[in-house]
Protein backbone atom coordinates (compact mmCIF):
# COMPACT_ATOMS: atom_id res chain seq x y z
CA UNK A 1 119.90 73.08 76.68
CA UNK A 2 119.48 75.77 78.99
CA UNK A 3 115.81 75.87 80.78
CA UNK A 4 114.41 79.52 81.99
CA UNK A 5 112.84 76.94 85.04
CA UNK A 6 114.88 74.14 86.40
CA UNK A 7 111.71 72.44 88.11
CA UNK A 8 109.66 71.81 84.95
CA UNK A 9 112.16 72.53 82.36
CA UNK A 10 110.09 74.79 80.86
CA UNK A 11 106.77 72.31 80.57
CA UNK A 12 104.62 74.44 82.75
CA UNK A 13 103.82 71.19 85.03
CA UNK A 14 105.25 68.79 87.59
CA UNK A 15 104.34 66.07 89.14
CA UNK A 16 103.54 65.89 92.97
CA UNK A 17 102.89 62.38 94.79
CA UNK A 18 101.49 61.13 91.24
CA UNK A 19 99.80 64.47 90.90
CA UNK A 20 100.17 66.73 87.75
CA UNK A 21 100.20 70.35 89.02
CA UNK A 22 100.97 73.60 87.79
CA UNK A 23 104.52 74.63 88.17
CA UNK A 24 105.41 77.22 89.97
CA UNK A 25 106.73 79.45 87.72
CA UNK A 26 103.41 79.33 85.76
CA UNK A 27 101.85 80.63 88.69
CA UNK A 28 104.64 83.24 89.09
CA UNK A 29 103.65 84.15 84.94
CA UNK A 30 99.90 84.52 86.07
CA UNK A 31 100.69 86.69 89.31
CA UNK A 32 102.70 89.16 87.19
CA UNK A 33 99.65 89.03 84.33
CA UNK A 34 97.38 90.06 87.33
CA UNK A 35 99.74 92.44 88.29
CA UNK A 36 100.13 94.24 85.33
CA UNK A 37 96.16 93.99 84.88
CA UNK A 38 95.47 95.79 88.23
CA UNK A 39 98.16 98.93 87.31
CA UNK A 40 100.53 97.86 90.23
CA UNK A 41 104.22 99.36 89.90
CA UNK A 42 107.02 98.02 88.28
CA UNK A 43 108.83 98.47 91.59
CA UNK A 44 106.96 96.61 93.84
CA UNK A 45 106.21 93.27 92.05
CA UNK A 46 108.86 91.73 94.36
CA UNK A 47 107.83 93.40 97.46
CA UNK A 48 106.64 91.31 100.60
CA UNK A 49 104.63 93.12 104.06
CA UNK A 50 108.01 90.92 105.80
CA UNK A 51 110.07 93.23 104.39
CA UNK A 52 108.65 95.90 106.10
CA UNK A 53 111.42 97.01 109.24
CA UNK A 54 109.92 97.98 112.75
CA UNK A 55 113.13 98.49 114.01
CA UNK A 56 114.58 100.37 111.36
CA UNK A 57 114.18 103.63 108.83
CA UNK A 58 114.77 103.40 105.13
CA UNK A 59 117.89 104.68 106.00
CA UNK A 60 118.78 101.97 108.16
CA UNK A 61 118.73 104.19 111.23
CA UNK A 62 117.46 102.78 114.94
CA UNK A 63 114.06 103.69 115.39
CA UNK A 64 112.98 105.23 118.49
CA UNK A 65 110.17 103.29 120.88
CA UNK A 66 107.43 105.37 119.42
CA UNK A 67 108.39 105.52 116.30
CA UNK A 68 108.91 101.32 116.66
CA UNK A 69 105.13 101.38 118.06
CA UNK A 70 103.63 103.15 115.25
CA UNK A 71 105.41 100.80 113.11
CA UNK A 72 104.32 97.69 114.66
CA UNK A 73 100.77 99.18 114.61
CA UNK A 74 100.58 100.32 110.65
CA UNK A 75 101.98 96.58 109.80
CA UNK A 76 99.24 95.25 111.93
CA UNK A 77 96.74 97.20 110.60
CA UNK A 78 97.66 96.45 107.31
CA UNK A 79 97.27 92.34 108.04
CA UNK A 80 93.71 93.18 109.25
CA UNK A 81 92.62 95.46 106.56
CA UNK A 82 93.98 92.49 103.77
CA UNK A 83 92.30 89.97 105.87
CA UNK A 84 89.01 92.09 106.48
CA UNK A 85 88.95 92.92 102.54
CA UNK A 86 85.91 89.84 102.19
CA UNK A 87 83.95 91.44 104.95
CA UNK A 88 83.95 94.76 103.42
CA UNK A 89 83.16 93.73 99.85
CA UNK A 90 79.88 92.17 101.67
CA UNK A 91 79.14 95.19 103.25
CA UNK A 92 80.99 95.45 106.55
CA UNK A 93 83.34 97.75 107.66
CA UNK A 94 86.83 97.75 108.28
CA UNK A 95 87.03 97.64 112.32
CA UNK A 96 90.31 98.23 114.28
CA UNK A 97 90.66 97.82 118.01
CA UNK A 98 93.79 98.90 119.61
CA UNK A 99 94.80 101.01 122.95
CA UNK A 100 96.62 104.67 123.18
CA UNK A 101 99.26 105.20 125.00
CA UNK A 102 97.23 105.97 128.29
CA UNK A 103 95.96 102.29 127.95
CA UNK A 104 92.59 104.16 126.63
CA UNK A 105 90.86 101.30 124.09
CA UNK A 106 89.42 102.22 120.92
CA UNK A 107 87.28 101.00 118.51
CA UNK A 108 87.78 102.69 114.72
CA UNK A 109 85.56 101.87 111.83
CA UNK A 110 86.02 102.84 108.39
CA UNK A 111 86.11 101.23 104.43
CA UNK A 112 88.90 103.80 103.44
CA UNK A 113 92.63 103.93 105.10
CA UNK A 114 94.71 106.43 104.50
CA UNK A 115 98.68 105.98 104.37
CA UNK A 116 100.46 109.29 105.73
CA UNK A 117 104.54 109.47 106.02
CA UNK A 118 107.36 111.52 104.18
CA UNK A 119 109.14 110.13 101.54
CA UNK A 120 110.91 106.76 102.61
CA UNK A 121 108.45 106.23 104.83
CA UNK A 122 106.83 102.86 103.03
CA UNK A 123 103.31 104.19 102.50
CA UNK A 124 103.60 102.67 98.91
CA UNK A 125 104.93 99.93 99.96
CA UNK A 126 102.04 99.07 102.41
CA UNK A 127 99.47 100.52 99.56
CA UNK A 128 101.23 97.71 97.22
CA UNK A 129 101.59 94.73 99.96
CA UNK A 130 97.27 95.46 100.40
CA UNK A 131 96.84 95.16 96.99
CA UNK A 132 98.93 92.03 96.68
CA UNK A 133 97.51 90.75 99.57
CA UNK A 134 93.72 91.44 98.13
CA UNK A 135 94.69 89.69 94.50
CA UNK A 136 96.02 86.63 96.41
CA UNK A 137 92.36 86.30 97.94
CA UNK A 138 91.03 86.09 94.75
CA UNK A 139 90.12 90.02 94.66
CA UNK A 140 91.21 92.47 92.26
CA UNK A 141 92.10 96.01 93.24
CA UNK A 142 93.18 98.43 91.06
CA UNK A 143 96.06 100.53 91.69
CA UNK A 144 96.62 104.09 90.49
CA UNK A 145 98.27 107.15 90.78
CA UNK A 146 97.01 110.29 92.32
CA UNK A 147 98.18 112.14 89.20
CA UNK A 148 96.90 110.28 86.61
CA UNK A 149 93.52 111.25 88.07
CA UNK A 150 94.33 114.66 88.79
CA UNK A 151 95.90 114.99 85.37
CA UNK A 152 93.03 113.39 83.50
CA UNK A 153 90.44 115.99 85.23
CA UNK A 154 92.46 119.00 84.19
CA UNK A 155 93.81 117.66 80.97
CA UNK A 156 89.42 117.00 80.46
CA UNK A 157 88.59 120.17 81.30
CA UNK A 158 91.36 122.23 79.18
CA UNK A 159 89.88 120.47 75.97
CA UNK A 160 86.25 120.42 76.45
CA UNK A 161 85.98 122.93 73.83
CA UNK A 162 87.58 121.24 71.10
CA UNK A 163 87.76 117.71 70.12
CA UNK A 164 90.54 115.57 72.03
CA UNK A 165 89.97 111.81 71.50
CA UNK A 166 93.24 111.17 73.67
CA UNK A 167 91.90 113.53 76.79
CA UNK A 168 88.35 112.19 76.41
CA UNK A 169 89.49 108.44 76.55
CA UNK A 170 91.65 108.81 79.41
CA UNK A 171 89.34 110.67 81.48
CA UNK A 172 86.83 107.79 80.83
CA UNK A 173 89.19 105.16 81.54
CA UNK A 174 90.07 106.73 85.03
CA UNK A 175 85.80 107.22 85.99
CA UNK A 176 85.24 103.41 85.05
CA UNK A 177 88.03 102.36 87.25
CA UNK A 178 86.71 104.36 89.77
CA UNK A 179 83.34 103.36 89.51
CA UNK A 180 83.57 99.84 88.57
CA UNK A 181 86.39 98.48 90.51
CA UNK A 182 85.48 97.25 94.32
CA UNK A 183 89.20 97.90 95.35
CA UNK A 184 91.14 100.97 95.01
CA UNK A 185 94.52 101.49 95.77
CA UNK A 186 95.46 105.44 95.43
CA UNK A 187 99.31 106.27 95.80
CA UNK A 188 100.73 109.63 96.19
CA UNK A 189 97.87 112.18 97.14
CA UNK A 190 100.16 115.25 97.74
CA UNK A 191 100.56 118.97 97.19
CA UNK A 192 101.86 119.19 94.08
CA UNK A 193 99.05 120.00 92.35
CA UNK A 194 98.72 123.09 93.82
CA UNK A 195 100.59 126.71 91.94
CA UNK A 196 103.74 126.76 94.25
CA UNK A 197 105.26 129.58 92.07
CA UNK A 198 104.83 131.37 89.15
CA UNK A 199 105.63 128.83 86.14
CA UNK A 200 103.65 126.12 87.62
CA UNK A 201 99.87 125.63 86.92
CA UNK A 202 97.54 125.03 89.71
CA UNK A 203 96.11 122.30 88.37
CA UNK A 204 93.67 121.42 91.22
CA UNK A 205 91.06 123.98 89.97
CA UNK A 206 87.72 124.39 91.38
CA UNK A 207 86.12 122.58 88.30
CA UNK A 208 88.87 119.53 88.65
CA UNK A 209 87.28 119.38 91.90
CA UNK A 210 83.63 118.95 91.01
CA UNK A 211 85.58 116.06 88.60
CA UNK A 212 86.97 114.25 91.23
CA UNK A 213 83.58 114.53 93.47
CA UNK A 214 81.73 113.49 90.46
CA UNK A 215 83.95 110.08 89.97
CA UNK A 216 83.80 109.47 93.99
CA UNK A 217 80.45 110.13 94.28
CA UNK A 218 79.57 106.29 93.61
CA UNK A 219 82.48 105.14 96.43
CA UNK A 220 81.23 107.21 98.59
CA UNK A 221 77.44 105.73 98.61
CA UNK A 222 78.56 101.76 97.93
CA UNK A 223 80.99 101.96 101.17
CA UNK A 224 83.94 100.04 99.06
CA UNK A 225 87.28 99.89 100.59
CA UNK A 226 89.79 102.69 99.05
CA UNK A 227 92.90 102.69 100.16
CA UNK A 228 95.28 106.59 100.15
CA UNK A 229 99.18 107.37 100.53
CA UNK A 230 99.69 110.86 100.81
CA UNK A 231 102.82 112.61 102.36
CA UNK A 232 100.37 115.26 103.72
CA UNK A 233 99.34 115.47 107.34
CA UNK A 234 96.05 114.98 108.71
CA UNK A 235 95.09 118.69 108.74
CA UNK A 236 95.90 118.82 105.13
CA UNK A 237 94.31 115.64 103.93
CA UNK A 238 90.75 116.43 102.45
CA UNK A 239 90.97 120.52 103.42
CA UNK A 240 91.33 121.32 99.87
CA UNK A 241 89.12 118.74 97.87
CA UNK A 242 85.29 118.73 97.30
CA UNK A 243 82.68 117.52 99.57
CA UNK A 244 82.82 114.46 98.68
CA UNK A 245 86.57 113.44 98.60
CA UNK A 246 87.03 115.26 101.42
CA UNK A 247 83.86 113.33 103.47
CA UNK A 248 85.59 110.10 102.37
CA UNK A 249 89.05 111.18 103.76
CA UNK A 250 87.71 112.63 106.85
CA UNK A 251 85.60 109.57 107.64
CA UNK A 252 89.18 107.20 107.10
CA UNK A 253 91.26 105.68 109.56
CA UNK A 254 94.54 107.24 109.55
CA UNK A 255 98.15 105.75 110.09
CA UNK A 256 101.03 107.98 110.33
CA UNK A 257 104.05 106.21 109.61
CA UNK A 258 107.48 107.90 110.91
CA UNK A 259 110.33 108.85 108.55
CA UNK A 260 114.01 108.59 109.94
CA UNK A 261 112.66 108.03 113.44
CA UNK A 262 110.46 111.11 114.15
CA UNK A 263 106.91 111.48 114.18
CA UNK A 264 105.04 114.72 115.02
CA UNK A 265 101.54 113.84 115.63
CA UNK A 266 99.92 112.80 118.51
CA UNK A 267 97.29 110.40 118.97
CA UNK A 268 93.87 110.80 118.22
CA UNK A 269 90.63 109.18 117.46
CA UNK A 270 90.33 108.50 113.92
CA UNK A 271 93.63 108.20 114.05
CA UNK A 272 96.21 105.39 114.67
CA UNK A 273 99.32 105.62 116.40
């Protein structure tokens, strides 16, 4: 008979120094319950913060030393903002201390992070390892993406005058995650929303905007950690978003994470790396 675990064979226990204990693939059956409860991708069920190269792109090019620092520093930061997620849910902020590259020390302090990097750059993947990291402590984020928010807002708005049940319920289900859940994880806040040419809708309408200020307006007053990956850069993030969306992404500590070696930004207060 062939057994789907070779440890139990398939009972769901074992025994451990005359202990009966959970197996552990039962534990790896709850983990991916949990995982599909709190919306986390498909693609990074597997994924561990070890796997995350500082001497390497995604393209398996040598980093340069900067680009190496600002590596070392978003993997760090990440490791304090899992461990720090307690704190925070009890009302304390996430606080960072590090030193520029003048030897300068800083102190940042913030409940929202924002992720910034091109494509490749593992944003998501450090988005998924903090929510992975948070459901191991016993907390449960909730992971979406930026365009099923965005989507929900204008797909609202375009039916308000008739009756949409499908529109409606969606749009609810994203403001009750928003509002109810202490940890959000929000992946791909980019420019594609915007009319880049004739055929495409600009979807990010003033009206989606009063939306999404509407659903953060709780966050914004509870001081919850929310957690952003955007490929934008920091003089993008926030400019074109309400009051306040764009408060809670101006107030964030920043990480820019380099893509095939390069990085463009300098460093600044607010700002990591």
């Amino acid at each position: 008979m062939a057994y789907n675990c070779l440890i139990c064979k398939d009972d769901g226990f074992r025994i451990n120094n005359g202990n009966v204990q959970p197996c552990e693939c039962v534990k790896q059956q709850r983990l991916i319950l949990l995982y599909k409860e709190i919306g986390l991708p498909l693609r990074f069920r597997d994924v561990k913060l070890e796997q995350y190269s500082i001497k390497q792109d995604a393209y398996g090019a040598d980093l340069s030393p900067v680009a190496e620092r600002q590596k070392i520093i978003a993997k760090d930061v990440v490791v304090q903002f899992i461990k720090s997620v307690p704190n925070m849910l009890n009302g304390n902020p996430f606080t960072y201390d590090f030193e520029d590259r003048n030897n300068q020390k800083h102190t940042l302090r913030s409940y929202s992070l924002v992720l910034m990097g091109q494509k490749q750059s593992g944003k998501s993947m450090l988005a998924a390892c903090i929510a992975k990291g948070c459901v191991k402590q016993g907390h449960l984020p909730y992971y979406l993406e930026w365009s099923e928010i965005i989507n929900a807002c204008f797909d609202y708005n375009i039916d308000a005058g008739v009756e949409n049940i499908t529109s409606t319920l969606k749009y609810e289900d994203i403001l009750n995650i928003l509002t109810s859940s202490r940890i959000i994880i929000l992946d791909n806040l980019d420019k594609s929303y915007e009319k880049s040419n004739v055929a495409d809708e600009d979807k990010l309408t003033p009206s989606v905007r009063r939306k999404l200020d509407a659903m953060f307006s709780g966050r914004a007053k509870s001081a919850i950690p929310t957690v952003f990956t955007t490929d934008q850069n920091e003089v993008e993030v926030g400019g074109k978003y309400g009051p306040v969306l764009a408060n809670i992404l101006d107030d964030a500590i920043k990480i820019e994470l380099p893509t095939l070696g390069r990085s463009k930004n300098p460093i600044e207060l607010k700002k990591v790396n």
